[in-house]
N, C-alpha and C. Protein backbone atom coordinates (compact mmCIF):
# COMPACT_ATOMS: atom_id res chain seq x y z
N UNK A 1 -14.65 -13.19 5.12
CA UNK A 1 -13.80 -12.82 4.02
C UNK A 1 -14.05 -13.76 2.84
N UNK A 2 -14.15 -13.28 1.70
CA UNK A 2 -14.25 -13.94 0.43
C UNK A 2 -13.12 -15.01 0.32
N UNK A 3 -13.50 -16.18 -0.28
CA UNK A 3 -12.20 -17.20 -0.19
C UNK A 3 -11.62 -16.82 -1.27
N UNK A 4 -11.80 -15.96 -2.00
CA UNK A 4 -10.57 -15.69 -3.60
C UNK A 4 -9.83 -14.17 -3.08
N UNK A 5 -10.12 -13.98 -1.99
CA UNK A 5 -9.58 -12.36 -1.62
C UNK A 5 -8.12 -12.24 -1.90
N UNK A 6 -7.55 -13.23 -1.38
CA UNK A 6 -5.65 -12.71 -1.48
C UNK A 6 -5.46 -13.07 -2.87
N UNK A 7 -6.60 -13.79 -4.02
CA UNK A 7 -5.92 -13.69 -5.49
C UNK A 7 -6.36 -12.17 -6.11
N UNK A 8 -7.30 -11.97 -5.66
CA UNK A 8 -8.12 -10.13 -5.76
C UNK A 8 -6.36 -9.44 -5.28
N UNK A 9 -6.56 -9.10 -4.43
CA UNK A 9 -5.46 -8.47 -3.85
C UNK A 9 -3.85 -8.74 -4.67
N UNK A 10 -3.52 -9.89 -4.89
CA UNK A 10 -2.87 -10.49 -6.16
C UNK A 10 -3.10 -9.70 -7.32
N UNK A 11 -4.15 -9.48 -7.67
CA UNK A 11 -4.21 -9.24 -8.83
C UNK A 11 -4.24 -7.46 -9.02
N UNK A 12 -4.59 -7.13 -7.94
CA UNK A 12 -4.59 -5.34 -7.58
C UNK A 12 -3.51 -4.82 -7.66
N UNK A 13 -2.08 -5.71 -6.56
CA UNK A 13 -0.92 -5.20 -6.61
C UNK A 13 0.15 -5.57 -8.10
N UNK A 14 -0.15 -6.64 -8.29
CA UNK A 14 -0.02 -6.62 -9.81
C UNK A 14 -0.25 -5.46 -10.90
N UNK A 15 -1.63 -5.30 -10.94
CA UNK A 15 -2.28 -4.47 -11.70
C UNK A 15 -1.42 -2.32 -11.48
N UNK A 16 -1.24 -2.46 -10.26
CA UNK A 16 -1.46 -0.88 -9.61
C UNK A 16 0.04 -0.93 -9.28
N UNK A 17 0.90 -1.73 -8.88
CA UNK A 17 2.43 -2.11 -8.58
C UNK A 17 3.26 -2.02 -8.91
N UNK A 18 4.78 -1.41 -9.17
CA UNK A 18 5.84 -1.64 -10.05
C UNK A 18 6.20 -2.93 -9.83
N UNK A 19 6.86 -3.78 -10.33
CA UNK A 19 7.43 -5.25 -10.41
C UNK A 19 8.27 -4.62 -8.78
N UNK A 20 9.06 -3.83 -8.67
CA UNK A 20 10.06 -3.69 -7.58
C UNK A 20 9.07 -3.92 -6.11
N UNK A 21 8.02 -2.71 -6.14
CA UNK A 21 7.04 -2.73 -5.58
C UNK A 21 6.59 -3.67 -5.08
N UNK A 22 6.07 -4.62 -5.58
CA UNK A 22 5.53 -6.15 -5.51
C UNK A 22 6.56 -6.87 -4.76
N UNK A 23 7.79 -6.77 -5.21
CA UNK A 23 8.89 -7.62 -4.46
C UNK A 23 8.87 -7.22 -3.26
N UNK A 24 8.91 -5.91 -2.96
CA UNK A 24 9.27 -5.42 -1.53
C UNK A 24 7.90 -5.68 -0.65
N UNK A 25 6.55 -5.72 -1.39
CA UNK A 25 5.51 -6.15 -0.63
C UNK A 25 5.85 -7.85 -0.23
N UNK A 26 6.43 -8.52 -0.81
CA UNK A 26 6.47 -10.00 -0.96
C UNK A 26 7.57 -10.27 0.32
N UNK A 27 8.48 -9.23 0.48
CA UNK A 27 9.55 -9.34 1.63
C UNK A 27 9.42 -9.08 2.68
N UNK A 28 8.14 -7.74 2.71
CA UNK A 28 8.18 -7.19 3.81
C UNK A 28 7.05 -8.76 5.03
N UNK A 29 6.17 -8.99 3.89
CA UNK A 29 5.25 -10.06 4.36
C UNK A 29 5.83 -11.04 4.95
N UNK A 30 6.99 -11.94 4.17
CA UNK A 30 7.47 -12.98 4.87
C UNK A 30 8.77 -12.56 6.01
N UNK A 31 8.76 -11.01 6.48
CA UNK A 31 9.52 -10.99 7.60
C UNK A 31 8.77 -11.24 8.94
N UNK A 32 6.82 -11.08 8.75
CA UNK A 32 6.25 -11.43 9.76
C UNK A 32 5.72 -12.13 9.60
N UNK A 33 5.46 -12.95 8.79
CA UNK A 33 5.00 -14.63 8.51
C UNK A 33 4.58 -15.18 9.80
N UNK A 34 5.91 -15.67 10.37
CA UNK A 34 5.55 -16.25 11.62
C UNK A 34 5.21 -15.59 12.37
N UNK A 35 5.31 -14.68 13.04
CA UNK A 35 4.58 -13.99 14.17
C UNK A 35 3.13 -13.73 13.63
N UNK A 36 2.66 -13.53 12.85
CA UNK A 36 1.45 -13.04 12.14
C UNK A 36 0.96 -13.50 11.08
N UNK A 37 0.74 -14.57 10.93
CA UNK A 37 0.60 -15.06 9.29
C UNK A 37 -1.17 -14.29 8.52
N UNK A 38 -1.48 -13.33 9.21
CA UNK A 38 -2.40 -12.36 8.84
C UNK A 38 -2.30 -10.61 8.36
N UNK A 39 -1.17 -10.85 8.96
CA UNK A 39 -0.59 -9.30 8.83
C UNK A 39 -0.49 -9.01 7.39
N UNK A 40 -0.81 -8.00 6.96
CA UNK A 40 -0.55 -7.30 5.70
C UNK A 40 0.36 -5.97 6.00
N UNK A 41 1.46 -5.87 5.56
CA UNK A 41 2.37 -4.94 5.14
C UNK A 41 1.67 -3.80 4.27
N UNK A 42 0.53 -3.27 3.95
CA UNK A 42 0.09 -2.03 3.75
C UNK A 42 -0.67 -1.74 4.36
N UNK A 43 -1.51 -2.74 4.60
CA UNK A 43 -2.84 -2.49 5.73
C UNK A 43 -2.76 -2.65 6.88
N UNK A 44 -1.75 -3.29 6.95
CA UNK A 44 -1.75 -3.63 8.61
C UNK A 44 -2.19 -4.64 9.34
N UNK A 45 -2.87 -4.76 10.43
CA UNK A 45 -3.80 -5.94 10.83
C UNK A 45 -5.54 -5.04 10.58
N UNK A 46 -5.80 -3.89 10.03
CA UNK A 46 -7.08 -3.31 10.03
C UNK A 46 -7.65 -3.75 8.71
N UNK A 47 -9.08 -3.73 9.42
CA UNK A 47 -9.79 -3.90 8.45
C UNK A 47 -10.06 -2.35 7.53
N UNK A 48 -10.19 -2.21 6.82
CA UNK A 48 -11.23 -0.79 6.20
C UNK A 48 -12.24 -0.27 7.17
N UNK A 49 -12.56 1.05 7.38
CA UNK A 49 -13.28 1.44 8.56
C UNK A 49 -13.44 2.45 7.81
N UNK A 50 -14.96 2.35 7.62
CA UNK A 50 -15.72 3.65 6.73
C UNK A 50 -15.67 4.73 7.68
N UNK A 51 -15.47 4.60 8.61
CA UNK A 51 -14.91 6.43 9.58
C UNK A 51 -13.96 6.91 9.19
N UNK A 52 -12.59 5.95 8.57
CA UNK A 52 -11.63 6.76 8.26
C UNK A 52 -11.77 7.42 6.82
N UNK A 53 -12.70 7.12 5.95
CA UNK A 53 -13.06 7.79 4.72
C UNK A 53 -12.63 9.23 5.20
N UNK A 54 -13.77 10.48 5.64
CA UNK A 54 -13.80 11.48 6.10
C UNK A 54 -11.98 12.00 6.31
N UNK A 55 -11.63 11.51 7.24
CA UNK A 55 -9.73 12.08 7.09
C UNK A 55 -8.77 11.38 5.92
N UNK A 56 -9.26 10.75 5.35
CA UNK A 56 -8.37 10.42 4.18
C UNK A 56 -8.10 11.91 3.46
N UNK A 57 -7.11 11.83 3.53
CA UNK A 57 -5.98 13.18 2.55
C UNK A 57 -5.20 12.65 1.75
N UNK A 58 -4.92 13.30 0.97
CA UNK A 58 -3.89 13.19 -0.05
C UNK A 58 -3.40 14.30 -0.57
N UNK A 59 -1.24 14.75 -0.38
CA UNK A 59 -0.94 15.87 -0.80
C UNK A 59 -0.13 15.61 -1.84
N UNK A 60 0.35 16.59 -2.61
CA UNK A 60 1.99 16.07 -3.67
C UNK A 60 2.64 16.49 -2.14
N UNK A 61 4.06 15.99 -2.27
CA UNK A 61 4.96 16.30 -1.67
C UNK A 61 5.97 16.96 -2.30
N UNK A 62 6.89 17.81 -1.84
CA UNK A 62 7.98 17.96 -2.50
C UNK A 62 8.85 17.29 -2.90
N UNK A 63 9.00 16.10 -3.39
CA UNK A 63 9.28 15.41 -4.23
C UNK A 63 8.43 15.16 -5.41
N UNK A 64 9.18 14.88 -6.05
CA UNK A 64 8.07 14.86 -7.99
C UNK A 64 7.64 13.57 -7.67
N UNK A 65 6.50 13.22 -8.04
CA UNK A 65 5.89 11.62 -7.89
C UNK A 65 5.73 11.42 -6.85
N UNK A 66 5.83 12.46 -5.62
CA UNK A 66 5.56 11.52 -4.53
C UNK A 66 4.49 12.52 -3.56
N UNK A 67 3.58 11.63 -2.46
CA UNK A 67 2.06 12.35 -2.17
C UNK A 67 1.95 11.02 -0.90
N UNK A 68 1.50 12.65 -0.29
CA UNK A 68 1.66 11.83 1.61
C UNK A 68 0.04 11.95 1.22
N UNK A 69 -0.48 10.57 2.08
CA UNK A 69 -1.59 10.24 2.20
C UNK A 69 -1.96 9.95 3.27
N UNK A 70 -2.64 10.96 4.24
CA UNK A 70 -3.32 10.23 5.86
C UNK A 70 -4.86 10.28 5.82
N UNK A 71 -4.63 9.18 6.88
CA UNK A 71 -6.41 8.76 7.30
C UNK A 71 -5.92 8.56 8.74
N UNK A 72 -6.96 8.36 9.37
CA UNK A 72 -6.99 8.49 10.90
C UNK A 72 -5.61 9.36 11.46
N UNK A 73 -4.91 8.54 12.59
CA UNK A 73 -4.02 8.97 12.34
C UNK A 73 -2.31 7.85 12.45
N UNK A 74 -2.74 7.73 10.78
CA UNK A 74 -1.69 7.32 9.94
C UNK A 74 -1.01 8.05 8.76
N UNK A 75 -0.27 8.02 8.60
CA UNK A 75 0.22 8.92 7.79
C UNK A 75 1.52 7.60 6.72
N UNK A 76 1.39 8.41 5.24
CA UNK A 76 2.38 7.14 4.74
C UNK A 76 2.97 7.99 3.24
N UNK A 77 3.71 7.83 2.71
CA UNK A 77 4.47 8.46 1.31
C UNK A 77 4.43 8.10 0.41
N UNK A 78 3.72 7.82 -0.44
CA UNK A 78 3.42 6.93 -2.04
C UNK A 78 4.46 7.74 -2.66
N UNK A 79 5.22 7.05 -3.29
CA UNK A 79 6.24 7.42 -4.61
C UNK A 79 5.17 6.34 -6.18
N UNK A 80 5.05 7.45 -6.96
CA UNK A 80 4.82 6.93 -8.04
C UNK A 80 5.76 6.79 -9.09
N UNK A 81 5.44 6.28 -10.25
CA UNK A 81 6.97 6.10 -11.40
C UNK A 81 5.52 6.08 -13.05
N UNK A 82 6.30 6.55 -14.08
CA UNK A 82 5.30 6.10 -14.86
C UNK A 82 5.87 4.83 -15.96
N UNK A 83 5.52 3.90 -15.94
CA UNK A 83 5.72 2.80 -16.89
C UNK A 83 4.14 2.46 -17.92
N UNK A 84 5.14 2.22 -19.35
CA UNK A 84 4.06 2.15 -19.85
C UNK A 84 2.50 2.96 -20.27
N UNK A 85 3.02 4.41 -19.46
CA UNK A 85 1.97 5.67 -19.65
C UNK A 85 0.77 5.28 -18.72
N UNK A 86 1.46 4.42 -18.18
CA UNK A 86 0.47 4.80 -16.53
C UNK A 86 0.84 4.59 -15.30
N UNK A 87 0.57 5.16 -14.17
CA UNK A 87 1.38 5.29 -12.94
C UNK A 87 1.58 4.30 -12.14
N UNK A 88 2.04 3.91 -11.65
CA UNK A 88 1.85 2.54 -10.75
C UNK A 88 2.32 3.05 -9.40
N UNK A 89 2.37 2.46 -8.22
CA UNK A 89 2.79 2.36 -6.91
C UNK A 89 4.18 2.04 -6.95
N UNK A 90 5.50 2.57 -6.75
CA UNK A 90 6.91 2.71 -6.63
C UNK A 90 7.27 2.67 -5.09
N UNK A 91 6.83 3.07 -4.54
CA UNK A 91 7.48 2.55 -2.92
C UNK A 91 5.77 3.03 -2.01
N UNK A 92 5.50 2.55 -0.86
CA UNK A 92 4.93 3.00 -0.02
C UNK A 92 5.64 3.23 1.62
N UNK A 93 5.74 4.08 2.32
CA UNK A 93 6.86 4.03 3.66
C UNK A 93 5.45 4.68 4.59
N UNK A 94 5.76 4.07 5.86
CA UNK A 94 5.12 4.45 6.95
C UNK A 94 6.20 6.06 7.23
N UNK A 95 5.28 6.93 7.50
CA UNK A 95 5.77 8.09 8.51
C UNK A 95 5.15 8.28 9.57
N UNK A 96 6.75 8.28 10.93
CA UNK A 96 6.36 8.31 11.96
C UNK A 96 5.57 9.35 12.29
């Protein structure tokens, strides 16, 4: 792994994030801190796996702004918001 990766990643969820967004990534992280101080709260413990390219989907949902996105088989709910006249990431939720 690149040693500047979690300021990259810093700078992505920043960039792509609502401020709320960011917080709730920042909370969800330090609830598994200790058990996992590797774990990422969007990714998981996986790395990227160019197999799951191929099933990556993406739908709108019936909700306005919001679009279920699966790969393998994961499945998850992006809510978007627009600030500033461009979209950012507003919540992400695992679906069971």
């Amino acid at each position: 792994m690149r040693p500047d990766l979690e300021q990259g990643l810093k700078h992505l969820r920043e960039t792509y994030c609502t401020p709320i967004m960011q917080e709730k990534y920042v909370r969800s992280r330090k609830e598994v801190e200790q058990e996992d101080p590797m774990f990422d709260p969007v990714i998981g413990n996986d790395d990227f796996d160019v197999f799951w390219y191929n099933s990556l989907q993406v739908h709108p949902s019936e909700t306005k702004g919001c679009f279920t996105v699966s790969y393998g088989c994961t499945k998850i709910r992006v809510a978007l918001q627009c600030q500033d006249g461009k979209y950012k990431i507003a919540d992400v939720e695992l679906i069971p």
